[in-house]
Protein backbone atom coordinates (compact mmCIF):
# COMPACT_ATOMS: atom_id res chain seq x y z
CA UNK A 1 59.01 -18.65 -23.93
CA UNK A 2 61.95 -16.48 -23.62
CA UNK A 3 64.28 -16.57 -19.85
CA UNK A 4 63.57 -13.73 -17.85
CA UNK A 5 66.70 -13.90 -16.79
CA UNK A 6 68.65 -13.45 -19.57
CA UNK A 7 69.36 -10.07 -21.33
CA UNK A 8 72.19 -10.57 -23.67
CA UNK A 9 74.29 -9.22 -21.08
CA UNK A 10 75.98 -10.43 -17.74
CA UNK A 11 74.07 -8.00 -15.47
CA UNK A 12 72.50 -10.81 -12.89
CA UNK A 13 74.24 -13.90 -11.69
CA UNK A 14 71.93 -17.02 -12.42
CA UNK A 15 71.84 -17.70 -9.06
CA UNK A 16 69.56 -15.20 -8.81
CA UNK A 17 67.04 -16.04 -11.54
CA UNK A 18 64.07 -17.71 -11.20
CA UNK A 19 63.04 -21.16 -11.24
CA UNK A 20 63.74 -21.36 -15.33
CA UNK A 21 67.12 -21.12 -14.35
CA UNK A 22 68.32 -23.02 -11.02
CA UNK A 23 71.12 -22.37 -9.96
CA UNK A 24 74.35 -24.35 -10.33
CA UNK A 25 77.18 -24.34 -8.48
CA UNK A 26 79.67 -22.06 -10.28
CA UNK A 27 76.84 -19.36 -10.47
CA UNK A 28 76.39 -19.60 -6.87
CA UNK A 29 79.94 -19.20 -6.21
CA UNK A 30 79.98 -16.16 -8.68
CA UNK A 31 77.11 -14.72 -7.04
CA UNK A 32 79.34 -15.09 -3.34
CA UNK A 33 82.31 -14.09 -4.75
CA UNK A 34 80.72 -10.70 -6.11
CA UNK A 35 78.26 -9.89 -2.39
CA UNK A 36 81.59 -10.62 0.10
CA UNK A 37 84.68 -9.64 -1.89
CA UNK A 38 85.78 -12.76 -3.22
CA UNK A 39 86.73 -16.66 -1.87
CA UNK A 40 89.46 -16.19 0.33
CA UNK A 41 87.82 -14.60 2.93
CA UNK A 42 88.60 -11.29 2.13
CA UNK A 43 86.10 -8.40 3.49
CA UNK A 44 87.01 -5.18 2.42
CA UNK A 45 85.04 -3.40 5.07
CA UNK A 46 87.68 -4.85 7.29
CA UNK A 47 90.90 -5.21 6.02
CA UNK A 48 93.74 -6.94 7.93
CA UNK A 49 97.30 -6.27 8.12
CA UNK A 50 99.82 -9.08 8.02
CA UNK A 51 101.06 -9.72 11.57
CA UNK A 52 104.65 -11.78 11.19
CA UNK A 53 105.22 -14.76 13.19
CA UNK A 54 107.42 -14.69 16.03
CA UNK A 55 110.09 -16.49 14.08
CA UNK A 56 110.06 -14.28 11.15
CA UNK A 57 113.08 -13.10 9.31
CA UNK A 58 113.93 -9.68 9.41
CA UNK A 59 112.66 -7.54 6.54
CA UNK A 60 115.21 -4.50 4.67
CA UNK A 61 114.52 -1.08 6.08
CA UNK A 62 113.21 0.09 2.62
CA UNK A 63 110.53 -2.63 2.75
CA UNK A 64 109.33 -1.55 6.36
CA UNK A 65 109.82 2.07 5.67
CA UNK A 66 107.59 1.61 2.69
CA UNK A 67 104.75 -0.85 4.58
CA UNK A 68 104.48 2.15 6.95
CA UNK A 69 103.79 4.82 4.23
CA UNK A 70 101.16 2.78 2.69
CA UNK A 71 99.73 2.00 6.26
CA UNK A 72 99.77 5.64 6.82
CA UNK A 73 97.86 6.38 3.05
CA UNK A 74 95.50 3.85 3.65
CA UNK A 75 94.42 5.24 7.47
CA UNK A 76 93.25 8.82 6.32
């Protein structure tokens, strides 16, 4: 008996299968990865800026002039 899962493409994770398949644990990772963005916590419905430390060393005025453009893109 042929997998129902599998349609000579990679359209759905295995994680998602049915019991022919079980999942393993690089499929469920997959499967994560591609419903919240990816591994690292990311969510793009709400993106974070980077906040510097206290302590942080002063960037050049090109750099900051050019993190506030793309801020400014990015917002409308």
């Amino acid at each position: 008996m042929p997998d129902p899962c599998f349609t000579g493409t990679l359209t759905v994770p295995a994680a998602f299968c049915g019991p022919l398949a079980p999942p393993d644990r690089l499929a469920t990772a997959l499967a994560l990865a591609v419903l919240t963005g990816n591994r690292c916590g990311h969510d793009p419905a709400a993106p974070r800026w980077f906040e510097p430390p206290p302590q942080h060393a002063a960037r050049p005025k090109i750099l900051l002039q050019l993190q506030e453009r793309v801020r400014a893109y990015f917002d409308d």
